[in-house]
N, C-alpha and C. Protein backbone atom coordinates (compact mmCIF):
# COMPACT_ATOMS: atom_id res chain seq x y z
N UNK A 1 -155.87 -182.03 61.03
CA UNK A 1 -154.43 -182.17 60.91
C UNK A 1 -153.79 -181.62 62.18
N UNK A 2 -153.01 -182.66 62.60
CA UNK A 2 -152.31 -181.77 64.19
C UNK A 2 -150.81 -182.24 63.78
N UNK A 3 -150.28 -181.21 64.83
CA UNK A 3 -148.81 -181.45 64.67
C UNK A 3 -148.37 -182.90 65.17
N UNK A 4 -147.54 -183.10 64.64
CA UNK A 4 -146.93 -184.66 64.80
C UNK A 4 -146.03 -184.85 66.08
N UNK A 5 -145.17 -183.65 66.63
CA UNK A 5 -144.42 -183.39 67.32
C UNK A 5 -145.04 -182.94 68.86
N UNK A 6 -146.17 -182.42 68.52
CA UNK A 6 -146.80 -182.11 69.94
C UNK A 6 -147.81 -182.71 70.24
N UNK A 7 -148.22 -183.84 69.18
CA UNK A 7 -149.48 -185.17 69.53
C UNK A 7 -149.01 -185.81 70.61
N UNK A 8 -148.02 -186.17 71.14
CA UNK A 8 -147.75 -187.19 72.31
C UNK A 8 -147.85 -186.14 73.77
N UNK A 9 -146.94 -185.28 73.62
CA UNK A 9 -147.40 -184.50 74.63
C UNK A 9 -148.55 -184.07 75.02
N UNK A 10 -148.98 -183.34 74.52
CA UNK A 10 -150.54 -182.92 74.25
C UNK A 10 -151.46 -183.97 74.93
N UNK A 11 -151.62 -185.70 74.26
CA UNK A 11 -152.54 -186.49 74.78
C UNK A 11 -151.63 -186.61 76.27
N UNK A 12 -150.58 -186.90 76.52
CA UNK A 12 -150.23 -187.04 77.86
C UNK A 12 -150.39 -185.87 78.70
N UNK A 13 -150.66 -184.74 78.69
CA UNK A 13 -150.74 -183.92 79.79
C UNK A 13 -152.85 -184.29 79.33
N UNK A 14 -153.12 -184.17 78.32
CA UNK A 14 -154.37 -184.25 78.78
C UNK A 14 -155.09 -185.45 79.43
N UNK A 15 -154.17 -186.73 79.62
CA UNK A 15 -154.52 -187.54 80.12
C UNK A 15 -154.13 -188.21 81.59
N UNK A 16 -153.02 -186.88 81.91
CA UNK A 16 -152.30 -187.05 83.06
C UNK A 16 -153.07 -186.00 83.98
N UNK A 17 -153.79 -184.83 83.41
CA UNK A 17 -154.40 -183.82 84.38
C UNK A 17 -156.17 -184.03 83.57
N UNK A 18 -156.63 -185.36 83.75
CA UNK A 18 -157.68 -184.93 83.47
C UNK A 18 -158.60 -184.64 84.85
N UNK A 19 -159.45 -183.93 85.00
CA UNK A 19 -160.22 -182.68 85.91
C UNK A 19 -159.24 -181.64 85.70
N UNK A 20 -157.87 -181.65 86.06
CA UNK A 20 -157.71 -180.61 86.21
C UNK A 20 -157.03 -179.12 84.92
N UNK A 21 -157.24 -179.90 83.57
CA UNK A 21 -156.76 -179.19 82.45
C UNK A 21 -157.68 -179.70 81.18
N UNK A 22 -158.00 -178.53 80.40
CA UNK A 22 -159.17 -178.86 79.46
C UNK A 22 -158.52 -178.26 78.31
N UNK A 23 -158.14 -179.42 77.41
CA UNK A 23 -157.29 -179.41 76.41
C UNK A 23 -157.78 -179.03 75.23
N UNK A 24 -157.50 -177.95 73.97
CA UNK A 24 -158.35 -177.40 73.21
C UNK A 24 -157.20 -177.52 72.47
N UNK A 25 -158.01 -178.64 70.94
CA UNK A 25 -156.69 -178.34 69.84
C UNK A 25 -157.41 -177.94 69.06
N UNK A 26 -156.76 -176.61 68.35
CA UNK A 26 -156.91 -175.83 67.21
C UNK A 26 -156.41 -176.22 66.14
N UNK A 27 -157.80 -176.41 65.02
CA UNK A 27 -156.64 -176.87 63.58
C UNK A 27 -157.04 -175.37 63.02
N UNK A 28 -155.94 -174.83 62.36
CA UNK A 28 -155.42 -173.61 62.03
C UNK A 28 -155.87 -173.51 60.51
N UNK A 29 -156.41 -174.20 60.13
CA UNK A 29 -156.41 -174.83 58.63
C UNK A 29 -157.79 -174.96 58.49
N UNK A 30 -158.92 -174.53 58.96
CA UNK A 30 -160.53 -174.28 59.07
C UNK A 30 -160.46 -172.46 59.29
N UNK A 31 -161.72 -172.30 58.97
CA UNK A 31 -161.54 -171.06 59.29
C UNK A 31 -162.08 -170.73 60.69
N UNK A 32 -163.09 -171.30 61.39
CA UNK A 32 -162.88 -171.13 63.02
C UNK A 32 -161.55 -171.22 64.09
N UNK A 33 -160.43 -172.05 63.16
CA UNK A 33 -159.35 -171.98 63.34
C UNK A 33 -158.09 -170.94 63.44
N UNK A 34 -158.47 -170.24 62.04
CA UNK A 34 -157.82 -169.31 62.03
C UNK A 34 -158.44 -168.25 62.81
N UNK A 35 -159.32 -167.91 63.01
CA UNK A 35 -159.82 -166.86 64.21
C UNK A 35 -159.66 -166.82 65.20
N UNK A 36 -159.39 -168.25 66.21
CA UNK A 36 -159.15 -168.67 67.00
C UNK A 36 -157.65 -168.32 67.59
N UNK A 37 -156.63 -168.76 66.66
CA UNK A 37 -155.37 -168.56 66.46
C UNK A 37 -155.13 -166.91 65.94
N UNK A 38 -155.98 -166.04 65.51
CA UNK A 38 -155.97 -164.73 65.34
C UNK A 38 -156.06 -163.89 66.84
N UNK A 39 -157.37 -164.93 67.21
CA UNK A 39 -157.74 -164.07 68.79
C UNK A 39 -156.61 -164.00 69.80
N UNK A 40 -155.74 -165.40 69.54
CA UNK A 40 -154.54 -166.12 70.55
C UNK A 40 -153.11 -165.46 69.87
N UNK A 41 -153.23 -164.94 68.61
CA UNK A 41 -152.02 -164.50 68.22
C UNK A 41 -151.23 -165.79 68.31
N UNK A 42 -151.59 -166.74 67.67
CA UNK A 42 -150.84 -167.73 67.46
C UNK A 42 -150.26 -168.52 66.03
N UNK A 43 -148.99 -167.38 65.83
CA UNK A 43 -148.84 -167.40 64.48
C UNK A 43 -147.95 -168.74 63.68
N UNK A 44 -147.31 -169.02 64.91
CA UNK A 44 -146.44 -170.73 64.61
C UNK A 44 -147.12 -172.09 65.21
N UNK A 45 -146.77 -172.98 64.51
CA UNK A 45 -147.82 -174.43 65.71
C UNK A 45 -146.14 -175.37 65.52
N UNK A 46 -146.32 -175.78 66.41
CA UNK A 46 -147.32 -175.66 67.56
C UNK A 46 -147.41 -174.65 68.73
N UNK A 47 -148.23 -173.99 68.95
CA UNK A 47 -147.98 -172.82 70.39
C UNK A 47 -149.31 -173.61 71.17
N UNK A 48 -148.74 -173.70 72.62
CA UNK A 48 -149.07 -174.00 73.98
C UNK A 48 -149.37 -172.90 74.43
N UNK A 49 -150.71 -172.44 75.04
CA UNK A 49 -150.86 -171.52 75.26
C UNK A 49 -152.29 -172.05 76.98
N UNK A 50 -151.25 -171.64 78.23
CA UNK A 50 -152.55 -172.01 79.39
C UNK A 50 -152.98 -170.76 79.54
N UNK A 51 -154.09 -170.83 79.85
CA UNK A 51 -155.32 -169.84 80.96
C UNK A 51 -155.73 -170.60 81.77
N UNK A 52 -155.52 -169.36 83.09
CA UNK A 52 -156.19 -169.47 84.23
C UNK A 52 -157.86 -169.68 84.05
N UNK A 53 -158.65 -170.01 85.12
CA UNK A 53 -159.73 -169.95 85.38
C UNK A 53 -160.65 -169.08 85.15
N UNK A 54 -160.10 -167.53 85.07
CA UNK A 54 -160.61 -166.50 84.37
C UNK A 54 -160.12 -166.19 83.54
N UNK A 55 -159.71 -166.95 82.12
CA UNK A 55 -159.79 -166.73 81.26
C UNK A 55 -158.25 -165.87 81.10
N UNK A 56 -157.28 -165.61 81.96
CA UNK A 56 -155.97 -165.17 81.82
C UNK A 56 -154.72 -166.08 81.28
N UNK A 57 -154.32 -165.75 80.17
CA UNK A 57 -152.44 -166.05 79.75
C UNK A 57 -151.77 -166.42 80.96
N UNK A 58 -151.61 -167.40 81.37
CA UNK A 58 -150.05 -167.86 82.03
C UNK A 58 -149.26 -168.08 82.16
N UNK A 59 -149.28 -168.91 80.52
CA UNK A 59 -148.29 -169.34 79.88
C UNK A 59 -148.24 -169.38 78.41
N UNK A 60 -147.29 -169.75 77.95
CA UNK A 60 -146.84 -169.86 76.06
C UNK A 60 -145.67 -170.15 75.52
N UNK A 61 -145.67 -171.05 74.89
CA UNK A 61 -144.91 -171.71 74.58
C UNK A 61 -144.65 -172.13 73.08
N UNK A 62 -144.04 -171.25 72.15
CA UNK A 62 -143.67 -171.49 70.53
C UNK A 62 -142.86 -172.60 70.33
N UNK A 63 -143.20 -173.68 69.97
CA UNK A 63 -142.79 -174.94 69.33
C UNK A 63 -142.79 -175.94 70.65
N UNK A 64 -142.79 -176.96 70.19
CA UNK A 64 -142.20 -178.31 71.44
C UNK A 64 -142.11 -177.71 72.68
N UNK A 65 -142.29 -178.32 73.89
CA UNK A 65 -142.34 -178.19 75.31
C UNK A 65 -142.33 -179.17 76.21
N UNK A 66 -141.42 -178.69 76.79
CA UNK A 66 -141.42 -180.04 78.23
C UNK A 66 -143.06 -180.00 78.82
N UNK A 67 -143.32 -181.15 78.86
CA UNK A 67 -144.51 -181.55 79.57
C UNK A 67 -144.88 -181.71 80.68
N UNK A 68 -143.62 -181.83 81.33
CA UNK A 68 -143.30 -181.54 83.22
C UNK A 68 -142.92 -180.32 82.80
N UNK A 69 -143.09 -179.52 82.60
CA UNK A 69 -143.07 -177.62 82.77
C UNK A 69 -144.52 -177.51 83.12
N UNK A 70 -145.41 -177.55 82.16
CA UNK A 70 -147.03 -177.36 82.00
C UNK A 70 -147.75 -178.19 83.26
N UNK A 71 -147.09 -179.63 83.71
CA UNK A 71 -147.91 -180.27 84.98
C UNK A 71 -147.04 -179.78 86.31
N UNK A 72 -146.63 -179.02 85.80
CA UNK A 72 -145.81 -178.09 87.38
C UNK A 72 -146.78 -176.81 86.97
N UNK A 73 -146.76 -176.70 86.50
CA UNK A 73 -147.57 -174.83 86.11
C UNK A 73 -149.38 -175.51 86.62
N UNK A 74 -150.00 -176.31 85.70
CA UNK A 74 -151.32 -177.00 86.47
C UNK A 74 -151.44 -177.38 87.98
N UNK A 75 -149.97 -177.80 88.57
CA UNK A 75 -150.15 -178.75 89.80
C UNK A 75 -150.08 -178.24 90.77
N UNK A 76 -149.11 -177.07 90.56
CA UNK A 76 -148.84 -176.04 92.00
C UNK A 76 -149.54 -174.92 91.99
């Protein structure tokens, strides 16, 4: 089950930065899910959440998001 509201975005940045962004959807509703979203503190969905290359927070984003925000944050 994914959010309905962040399915279009979501496939478009992952299909607009593919090499350069590796898109991980969490269903919250399994229990590898909820651990996942425990580890990320991700208590509303949809949350956008990038890491750097080592594994660092860059960004986050609680509900809906511009999608040219996230391919400016990947691009530069």
């Amino acid at each position: 089950m994914g959010c309905v509201l962040a399915e279009p975005i979501v496939s478009g940045l992952e299909k607009d930065l593919e090499g350069q962004l590796t898109v991980l959807r969490i269903d919250i509703y399994t229990p590898a899910g909820r651990e996942l979203s425990g580890l990320f503190s991700a208590r509303s969905t949809p949350t956008f959440i990038l890491l750097d290359d080592s594994g660092q927070e860059i960004f986050r984003s609680i509900g809906t998001v511009d999608g040219n925000r996230i391919r400016t944050l990947v691009t530069d």
